[in-house]
Protein backbone atom coordinates (compact mmCIF):
# COMPACT_ATOMS: atom_id res chain seq x y z
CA UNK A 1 38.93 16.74 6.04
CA UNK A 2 39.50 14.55 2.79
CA UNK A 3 40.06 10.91 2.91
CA UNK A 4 43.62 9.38 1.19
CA UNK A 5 41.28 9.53 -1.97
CA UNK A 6 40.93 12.73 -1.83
CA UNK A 7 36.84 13.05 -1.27
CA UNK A 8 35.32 13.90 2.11
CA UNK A 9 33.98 11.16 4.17
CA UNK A 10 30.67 9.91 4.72
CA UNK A 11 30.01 11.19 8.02
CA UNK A 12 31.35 14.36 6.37
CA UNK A 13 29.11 14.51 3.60
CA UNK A 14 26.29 13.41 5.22
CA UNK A 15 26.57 16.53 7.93
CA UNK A 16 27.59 19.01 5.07
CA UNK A 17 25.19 21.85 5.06
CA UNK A 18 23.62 22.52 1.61
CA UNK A 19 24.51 26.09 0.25
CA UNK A 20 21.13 28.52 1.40
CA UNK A 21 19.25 25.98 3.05
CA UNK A 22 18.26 24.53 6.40
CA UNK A 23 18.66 21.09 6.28
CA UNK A 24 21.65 18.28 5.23
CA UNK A 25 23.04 16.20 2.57
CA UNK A 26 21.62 13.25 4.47
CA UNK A 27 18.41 14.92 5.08
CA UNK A 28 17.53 15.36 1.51
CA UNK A 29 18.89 11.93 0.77
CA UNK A 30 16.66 10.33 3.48
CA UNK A 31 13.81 12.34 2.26
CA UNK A 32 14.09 11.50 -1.48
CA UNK A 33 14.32 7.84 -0.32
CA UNK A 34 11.27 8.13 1.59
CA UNK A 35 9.20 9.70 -0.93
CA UNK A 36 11.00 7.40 -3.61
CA UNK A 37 9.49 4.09 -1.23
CA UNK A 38 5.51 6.57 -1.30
CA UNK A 39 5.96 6.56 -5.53
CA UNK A 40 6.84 3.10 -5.67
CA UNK A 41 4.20 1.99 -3.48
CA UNK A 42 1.48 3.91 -5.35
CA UNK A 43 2.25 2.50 -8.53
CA UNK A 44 1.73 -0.97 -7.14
CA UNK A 45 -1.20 -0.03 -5.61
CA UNK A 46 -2.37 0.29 -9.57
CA UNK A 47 -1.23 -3.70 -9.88
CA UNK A 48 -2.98 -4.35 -6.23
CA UNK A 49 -6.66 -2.44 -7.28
CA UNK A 50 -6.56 -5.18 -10.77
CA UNK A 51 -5.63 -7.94 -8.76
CA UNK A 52 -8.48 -7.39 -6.32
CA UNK A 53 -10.83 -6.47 -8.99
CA UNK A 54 -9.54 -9.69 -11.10
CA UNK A 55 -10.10 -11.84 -7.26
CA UNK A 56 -13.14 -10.72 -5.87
CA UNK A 57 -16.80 -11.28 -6.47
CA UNK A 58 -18.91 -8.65 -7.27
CA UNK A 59 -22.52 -7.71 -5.28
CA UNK A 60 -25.65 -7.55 -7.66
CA UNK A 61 -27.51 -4.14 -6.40
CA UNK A 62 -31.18 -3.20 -7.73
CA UNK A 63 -32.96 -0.43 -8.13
CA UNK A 64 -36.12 0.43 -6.41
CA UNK A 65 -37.59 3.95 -6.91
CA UNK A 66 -34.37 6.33 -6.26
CA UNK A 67 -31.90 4.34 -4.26
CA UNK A 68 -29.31 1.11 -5.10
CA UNK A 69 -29.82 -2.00 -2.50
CA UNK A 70 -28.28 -5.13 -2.33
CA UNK A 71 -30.54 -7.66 -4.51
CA UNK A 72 -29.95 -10.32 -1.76
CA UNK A 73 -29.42 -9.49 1.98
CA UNK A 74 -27.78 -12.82 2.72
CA UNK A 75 -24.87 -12.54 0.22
CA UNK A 76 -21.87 -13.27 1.24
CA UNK A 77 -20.09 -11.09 -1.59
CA UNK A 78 -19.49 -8.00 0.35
CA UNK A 79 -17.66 -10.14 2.71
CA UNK A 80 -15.86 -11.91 0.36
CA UNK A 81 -14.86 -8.67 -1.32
CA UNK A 82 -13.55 -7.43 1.91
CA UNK A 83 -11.37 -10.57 2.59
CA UNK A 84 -9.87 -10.72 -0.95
CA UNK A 85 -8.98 -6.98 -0.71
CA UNK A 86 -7.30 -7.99 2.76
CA UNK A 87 -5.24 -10.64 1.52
CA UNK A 88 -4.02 -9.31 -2.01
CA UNK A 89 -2.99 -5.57 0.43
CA UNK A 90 -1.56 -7.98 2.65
CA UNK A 91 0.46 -9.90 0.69
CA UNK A 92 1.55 -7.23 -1.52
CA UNK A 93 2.50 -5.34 1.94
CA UNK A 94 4.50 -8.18 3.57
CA UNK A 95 6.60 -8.52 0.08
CA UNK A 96 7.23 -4.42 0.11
CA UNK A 97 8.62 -4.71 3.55
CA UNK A 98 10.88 -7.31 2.92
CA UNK A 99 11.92 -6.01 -0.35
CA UNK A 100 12.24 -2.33 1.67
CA UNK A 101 14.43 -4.47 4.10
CA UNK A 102 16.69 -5.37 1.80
CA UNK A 103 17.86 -2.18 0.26
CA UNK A 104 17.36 0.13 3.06
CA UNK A 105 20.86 -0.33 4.16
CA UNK A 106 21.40 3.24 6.75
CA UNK A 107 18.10 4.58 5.53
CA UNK A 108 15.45 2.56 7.57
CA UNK A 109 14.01 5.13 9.18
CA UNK A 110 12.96 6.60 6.19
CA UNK A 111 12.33 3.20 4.93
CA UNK A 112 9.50 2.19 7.84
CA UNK A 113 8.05 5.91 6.88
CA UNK A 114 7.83 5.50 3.43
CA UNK A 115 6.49 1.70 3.71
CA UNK A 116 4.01 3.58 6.22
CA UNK A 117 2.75 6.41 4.16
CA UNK A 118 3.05 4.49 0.70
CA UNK A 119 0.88 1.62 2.01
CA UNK A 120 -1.90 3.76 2.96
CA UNK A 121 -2.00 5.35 -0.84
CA UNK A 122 -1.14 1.94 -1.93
CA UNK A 123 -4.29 1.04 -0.33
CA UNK A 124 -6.55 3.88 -1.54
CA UNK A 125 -4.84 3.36 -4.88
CA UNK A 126 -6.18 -0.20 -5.01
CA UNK A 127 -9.64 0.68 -3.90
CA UNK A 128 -10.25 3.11 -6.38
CA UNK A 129 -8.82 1.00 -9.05
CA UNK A 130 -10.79 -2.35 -8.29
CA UNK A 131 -14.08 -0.55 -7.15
CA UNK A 132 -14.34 1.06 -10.66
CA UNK A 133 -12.95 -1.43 -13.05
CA UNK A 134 -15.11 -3.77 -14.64
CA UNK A 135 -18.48 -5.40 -13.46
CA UNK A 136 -20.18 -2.04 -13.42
CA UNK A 137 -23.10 -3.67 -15.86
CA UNK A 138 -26.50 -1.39 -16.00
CA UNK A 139 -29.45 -3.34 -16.80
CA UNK A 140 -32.66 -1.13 -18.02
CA UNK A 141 -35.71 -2.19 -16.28
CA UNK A 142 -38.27 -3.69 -19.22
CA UNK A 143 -42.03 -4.33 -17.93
CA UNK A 144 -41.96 -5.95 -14.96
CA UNK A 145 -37.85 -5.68 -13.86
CA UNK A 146 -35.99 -4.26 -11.76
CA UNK A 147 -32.40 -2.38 -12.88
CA UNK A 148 -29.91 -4.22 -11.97
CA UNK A 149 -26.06 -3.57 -11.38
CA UNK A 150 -23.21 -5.54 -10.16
CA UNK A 151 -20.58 -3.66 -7.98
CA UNK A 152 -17.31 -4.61 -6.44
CA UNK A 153 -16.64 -2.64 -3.27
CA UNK A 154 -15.53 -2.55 0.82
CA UNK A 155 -17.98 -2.47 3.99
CA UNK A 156 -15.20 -2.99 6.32
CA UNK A 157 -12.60 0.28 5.40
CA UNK A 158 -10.48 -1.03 8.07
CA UNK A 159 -8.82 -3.69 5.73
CA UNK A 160 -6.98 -0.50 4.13
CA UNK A 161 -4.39 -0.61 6.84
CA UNK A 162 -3.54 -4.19 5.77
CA UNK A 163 -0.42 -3.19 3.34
CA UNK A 164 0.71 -0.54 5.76
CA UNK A 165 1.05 -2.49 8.77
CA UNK A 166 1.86 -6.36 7.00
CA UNK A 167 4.63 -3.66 5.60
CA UNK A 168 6.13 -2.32 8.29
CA UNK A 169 6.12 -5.12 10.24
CA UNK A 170 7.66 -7.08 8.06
CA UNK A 171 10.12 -4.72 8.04
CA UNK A 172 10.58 -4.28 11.95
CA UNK A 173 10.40 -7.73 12.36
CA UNK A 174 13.75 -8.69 9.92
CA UNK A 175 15.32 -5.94 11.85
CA UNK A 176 14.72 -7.94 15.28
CA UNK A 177 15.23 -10.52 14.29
CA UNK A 178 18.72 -10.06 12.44
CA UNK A 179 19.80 -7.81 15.12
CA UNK A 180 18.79 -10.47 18.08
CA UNK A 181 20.57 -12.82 16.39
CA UNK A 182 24.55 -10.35 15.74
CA UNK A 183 23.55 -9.56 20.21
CA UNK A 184 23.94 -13.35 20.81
CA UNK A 185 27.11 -13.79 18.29
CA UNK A 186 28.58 -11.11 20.57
C-alpha cells in the first residue's frame, strides 16, 4: 500500500522483507545503529585511555632479582589510579547516554545495547591506551640501585563497568523520567 506520496509507509517499510534474507528493513536498520553506537564508543574510549593517562598518577615499581614490586607498599597511587579511571569512564559514560538519548528516537533498544556493549570496549579501549602511554621510564641499576619504573595501571578491574552502566542508566533514567512525566499530563 503506497501513501498519497506515492512511497510505502513506515510500518510498511520497516516489515518489508529484504530480497534472500531472513530478517527486516528495520532489523538491519536497528542493527547498523547498534553497532554504529559500539564504533562510536570505541573511538572515545581512545580520548578516555589519554585522559586517564593525562589524570592519574603513576606507581614507581623496582626491580629485585626477576620480578617488578611496588617501591612503596603504602602508596596510595594504585588507588588513585583506580578512582581517576572511575570517574573519567564515568563521566564520559553518563554524557554517551544522554547524548544516545537524544538521537535514539524509535531505536532505543538498540540504543541501551549499543551504549551496553560499546562501554565495555570503551572501557578496555581506555585501559589499554592509558596503561601503555607514557610514564613507562626504565632506569638501569648503577652500583648500588635498584631499576626502577613508573607504571600507570588498575587493581580494582571492576571500575571497567563504570561507562557501561553510568551509560545506560543515564539512558533508562531520561526515559522514566520523560515518560512519568507525558502518564501524569494524561
Amino acid at each position: 500500500m503506497l501513501t498519497a506520496g506515492g512511497r510505502a509507509g513506515a510500518a510498511q517499510l520497516a516489515t518489508r522483507r529484504i530480497p534472500g534474507g531472513l530478517c527486516t528493513i528495520g532489523t538491519v536498520r536497528q542493527l547498523k545503529y547498534f553497532a554504529g553506537t559500539v564504533l562510536v564508543l570505541a573511538v572515545l574510549g581512545v580520548a578516555a585511555g589519554f585522559a586517564w593517562s593525562a589524570l592519574a598518577p603513576r606507581t614507581r615499581y623496582v626491580r629485585v632479582e626477576a620480578d617488578w614490586l611496588v617501591a612503596d607498599p603504602n602508596t596510595q597511587t594504585l588507588i588513585a589510579a583506580d578512582g581517576w579511571f572511575a570517574l573519567v569512564c564515568g563521566a564520559f559514560g553518563l554524557v554517551c547516554g544522554l547524548v544516545a538519548y537524544r538521537f535514539a528516537g524509535e531505536r532505543a533498544i538498540a540504543s541501551v545495547a549499543g551504549l551496553a556493549a560499546g562501554g565495555i570496549v570503551a572501557g578496555l579501549v581506555a585501559y589499554q591506551i592509558g596503561s601503555s602511554m607514557g610514564g613507562e621510564i626504565v632506569q638501569a641499576a648503577t652500583a648500588g640501585q635498584l631499576d626502577s619504573q613508573d607504571r600507570l595501571g588498575l587493581t580494582a578491574f571492576g571500575v571497567l563497568m563504570f561507562w557501561p552502566v553510568l551509560a545506560a542508566g543515564a539512558f533508562w533514567a531520561l526515559e522514566f523520567a520523560i515518560t512519568y512525566r507525558e502518564r501524569r499530563a494524561e
